[in-house]
N, C-alpha and C. Protein backbone atom coordinates (compact mmCIF):
# COMPACT_ATOMS: atom_id res chain seq x y z
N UNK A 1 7.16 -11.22 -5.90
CA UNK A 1 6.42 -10.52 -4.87
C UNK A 1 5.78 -9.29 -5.51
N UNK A 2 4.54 -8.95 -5.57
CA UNK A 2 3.91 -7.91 -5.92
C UNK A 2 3.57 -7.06 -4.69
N UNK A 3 3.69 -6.07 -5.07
CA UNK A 3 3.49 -4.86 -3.77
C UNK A 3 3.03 -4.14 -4.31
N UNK A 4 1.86 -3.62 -3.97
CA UNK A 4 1.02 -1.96 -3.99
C UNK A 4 1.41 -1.10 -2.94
N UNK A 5 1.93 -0.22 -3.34
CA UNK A 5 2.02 1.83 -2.92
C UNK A 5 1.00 2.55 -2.75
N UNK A 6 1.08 2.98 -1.49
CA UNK A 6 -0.01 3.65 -1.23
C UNK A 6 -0.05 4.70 -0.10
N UNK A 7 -0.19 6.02 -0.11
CA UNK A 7 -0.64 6.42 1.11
C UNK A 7 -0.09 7.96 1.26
N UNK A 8 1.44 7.86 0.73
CA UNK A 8 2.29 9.30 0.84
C UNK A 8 2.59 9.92 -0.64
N UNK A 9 3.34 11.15 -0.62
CA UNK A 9 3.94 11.49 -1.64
C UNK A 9 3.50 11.16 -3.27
N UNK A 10 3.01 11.23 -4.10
CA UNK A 10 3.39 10.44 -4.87
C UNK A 10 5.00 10.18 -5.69
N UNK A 11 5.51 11.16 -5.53
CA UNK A 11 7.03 11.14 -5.97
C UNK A 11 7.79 10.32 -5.09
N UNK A 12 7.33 10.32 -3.75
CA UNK A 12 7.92 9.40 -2.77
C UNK A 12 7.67 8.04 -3.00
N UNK A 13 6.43 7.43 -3.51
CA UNK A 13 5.78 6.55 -3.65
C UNK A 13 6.47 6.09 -5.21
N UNK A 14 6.92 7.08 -5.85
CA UNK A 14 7.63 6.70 -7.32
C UNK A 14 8.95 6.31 -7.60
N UNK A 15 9.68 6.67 -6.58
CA UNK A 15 11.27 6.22 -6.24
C UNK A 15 11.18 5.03 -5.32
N UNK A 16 9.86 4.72 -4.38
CA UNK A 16 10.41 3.32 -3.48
C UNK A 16 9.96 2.42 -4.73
N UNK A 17 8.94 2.59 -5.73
CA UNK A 17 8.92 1.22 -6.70
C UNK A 17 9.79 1.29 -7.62
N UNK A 18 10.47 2.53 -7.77
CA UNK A 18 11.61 2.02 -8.59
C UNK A 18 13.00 1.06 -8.14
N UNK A 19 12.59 1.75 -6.52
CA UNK A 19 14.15 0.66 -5.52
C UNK A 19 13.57 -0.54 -5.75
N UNK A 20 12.44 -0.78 -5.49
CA UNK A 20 11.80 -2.31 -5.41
C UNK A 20 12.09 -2.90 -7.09
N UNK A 21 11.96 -2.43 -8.34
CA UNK A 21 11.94 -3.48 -9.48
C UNK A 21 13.39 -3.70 -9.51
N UNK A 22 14.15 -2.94 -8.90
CA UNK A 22 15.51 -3.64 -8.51
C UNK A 22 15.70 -5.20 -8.06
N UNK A 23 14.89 -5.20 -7.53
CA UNK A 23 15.02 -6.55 -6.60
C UNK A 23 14.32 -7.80 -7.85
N UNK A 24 15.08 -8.65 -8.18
CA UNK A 24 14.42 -9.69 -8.67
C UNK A 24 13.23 -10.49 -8.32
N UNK A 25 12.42 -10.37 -9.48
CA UNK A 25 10.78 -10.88 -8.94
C UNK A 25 9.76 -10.15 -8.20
N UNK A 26 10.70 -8.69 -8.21
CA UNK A 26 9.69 -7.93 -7.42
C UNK A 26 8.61 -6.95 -8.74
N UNK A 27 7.41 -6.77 -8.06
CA UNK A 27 6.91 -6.05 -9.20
C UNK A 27 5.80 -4.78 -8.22
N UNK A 28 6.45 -3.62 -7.99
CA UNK A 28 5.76 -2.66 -7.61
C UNK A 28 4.64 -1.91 -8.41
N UNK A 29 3.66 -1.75 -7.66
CA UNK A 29 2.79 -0.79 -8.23
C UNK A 29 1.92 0.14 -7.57
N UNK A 30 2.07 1.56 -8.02
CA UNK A 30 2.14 2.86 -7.22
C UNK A 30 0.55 2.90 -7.11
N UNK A 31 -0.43 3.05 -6.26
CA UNK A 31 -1.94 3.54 -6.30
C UNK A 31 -2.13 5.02 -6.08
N UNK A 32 -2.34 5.22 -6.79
CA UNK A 32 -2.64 6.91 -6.41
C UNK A 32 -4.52 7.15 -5.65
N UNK A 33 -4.91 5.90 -5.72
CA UNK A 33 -6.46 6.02 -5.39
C UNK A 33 -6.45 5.30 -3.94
N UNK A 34 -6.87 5.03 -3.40
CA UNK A 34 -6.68 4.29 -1.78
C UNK A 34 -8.18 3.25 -2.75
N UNK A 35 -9.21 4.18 -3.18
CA UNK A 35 -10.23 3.53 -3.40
C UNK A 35 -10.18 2.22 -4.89
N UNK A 36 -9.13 2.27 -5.64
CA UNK A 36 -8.71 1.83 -6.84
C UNK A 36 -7.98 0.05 -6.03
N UNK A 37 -6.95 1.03 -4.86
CA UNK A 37 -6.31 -0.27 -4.47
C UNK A 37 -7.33 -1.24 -3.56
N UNK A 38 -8.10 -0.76 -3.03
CA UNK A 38 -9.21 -1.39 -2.34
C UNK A 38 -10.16 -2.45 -3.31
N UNK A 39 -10.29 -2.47 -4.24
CA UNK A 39 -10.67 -2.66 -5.57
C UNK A 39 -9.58 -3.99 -5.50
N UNK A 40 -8.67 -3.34 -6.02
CA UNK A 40 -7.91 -4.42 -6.37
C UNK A 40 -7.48 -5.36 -5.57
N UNK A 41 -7.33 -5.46 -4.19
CA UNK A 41 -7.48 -6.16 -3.25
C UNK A 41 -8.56 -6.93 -3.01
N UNK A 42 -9.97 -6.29 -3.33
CA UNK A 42 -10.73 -6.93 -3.58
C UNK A 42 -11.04 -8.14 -4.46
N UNK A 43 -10.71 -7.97 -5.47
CA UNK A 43 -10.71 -8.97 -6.90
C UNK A 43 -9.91 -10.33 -6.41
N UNK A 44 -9.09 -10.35 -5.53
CA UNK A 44 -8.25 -11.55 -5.37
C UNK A 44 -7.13 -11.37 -5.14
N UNK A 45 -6.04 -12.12 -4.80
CA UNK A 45 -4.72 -12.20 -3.92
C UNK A 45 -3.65 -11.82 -5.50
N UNK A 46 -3.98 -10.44 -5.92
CA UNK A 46 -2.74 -10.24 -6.89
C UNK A 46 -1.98 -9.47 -6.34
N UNK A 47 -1.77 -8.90 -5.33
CA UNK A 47 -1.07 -8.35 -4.44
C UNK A 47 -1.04 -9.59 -3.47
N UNK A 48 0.81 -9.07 -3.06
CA UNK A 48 1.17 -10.10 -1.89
C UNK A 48 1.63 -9.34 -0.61
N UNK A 49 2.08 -7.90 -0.87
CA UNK A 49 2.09 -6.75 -0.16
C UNK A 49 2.26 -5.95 -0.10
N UNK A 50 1.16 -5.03 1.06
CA UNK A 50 0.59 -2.99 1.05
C UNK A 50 1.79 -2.74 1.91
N UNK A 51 2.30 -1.98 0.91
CA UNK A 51 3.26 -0.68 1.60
C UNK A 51 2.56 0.72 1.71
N UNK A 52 2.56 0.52 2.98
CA UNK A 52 1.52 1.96 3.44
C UNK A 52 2.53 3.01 3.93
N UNK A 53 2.78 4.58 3.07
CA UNK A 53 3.87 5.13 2.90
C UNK A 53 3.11 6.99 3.65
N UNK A 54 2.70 6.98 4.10
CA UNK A 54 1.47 8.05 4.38
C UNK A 54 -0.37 7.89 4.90
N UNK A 55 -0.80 9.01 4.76
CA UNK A 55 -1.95 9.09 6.00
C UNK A 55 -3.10 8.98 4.39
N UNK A 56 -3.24 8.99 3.43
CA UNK A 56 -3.51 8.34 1.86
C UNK A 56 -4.36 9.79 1.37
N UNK A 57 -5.16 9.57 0.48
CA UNK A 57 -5.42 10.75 -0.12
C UNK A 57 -7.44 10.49 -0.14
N UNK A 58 -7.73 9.60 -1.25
CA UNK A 58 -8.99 9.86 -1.08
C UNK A 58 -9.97 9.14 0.23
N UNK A 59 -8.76 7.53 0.60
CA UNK A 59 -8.95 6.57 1.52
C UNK A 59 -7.90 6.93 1.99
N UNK A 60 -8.47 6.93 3.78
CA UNK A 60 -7.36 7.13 4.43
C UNK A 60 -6.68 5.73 5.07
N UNK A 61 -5.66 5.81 5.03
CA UNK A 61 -4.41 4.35 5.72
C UNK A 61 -5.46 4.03 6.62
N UNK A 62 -5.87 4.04 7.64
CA UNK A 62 -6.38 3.71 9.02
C UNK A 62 -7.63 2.85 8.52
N UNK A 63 -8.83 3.68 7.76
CA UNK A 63 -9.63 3.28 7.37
C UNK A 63 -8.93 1.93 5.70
N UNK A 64 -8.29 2.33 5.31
CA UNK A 64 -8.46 0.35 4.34
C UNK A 64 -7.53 -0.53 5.62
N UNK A 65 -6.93 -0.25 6.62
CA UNK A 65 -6.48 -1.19 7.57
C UNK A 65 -7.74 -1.60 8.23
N UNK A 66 -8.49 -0.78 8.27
CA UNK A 66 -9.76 -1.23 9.04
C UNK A 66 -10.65 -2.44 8.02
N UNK A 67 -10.28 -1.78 6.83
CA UNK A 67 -11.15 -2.81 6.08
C UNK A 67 -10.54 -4.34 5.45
N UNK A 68 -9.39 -3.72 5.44
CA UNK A 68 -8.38 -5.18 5.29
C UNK A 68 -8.74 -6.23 6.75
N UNK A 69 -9.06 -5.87 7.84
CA UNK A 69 -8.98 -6.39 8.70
C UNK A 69 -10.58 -7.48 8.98
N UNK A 70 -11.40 -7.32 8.19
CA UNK A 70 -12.45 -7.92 8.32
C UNK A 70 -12.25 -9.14 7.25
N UNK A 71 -11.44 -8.53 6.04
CA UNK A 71 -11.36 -9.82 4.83
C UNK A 71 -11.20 -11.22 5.67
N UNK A 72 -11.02 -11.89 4.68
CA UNK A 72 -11.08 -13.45 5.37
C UNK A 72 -9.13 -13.30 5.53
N UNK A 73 -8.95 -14.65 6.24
CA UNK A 73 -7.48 -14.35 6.71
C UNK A 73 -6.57 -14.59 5.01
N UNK A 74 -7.37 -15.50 4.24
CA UNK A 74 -6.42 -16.30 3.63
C UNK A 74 -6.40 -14.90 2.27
N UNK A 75 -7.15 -13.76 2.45
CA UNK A 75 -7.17 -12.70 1.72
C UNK A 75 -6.35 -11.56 2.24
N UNK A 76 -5.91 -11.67 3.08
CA UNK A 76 -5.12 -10.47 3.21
C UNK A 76 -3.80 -10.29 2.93
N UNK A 77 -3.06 -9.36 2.21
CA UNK A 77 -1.76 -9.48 2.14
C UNK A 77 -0.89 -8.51 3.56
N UNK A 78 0.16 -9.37 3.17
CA UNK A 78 1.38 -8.30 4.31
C UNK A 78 1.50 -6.55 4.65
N UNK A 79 1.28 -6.44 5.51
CA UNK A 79 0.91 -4.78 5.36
C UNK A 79 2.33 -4.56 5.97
N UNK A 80 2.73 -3.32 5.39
CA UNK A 80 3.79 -2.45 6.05
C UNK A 80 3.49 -1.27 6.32
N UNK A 81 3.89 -0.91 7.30
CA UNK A 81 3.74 1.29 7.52
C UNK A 81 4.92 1.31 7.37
N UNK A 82 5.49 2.86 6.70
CA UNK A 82 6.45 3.31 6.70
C UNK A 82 5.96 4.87 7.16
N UNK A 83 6.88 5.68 7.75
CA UNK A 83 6.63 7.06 8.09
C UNK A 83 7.79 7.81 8.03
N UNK A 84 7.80 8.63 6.97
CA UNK A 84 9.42 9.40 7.31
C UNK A 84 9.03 10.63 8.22
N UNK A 85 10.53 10.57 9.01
CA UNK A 85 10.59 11.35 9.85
C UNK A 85 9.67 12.77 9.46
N UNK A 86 9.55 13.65 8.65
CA UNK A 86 8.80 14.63 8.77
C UNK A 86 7.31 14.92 8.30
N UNK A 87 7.06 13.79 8.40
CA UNK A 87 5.75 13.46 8.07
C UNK A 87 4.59 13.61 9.80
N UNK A 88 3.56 13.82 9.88
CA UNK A 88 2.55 13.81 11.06
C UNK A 88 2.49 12.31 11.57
N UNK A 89 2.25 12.22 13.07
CA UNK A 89 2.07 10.79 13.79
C UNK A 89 0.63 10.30 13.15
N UNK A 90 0.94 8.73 13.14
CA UNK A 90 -0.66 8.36 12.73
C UNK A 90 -1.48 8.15 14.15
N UNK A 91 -2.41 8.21 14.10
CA UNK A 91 -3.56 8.35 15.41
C UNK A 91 -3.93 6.88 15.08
């Protein structure tokens, strides 16, 4: 399972892919660009799923959900939100 990071912290974002290469077959990878992972989502199904960990930095969460949402179906991977408690509500 490949998963891209994206959205909060980056130190936050650097300890959940380290919990994840724990897991056998898992292979995390941290985006620090919203616009980099958009990219790479683009290119083809090498991601299998967005862990969305925050409100993102140069792309915001809301807006690549918006744009994930037009891809074709058989292109999109599994999205997750995560929000820790002291973080702002997403709108």
């Amino acid at each position: 399972m490949r998963y891209a990071i994206y959205g909060g912290p980056n130190g936050l974002n650097r300890l959940i892919a380290r919990s994840l290469t724990r897991i056998p077959g898992c292979e995390p990878q941290v985006f620090l660009s919203g616009l980099l992972l958009q990219q790479a989502l683009a290119e083809g199904p090498k991601i299998d799923s967005v862990l969305l960990t925050g409100p993102g930095t140069d792309l915001e969460v809301t807006a690549l959900v918006q744009w994930l949402q037009t891809r074709p179906a058989d292109r999109v991977p599994r999205l997750v939100a995560w929000q820790h408690e002291n973080s702002a509500v997403y709108k």
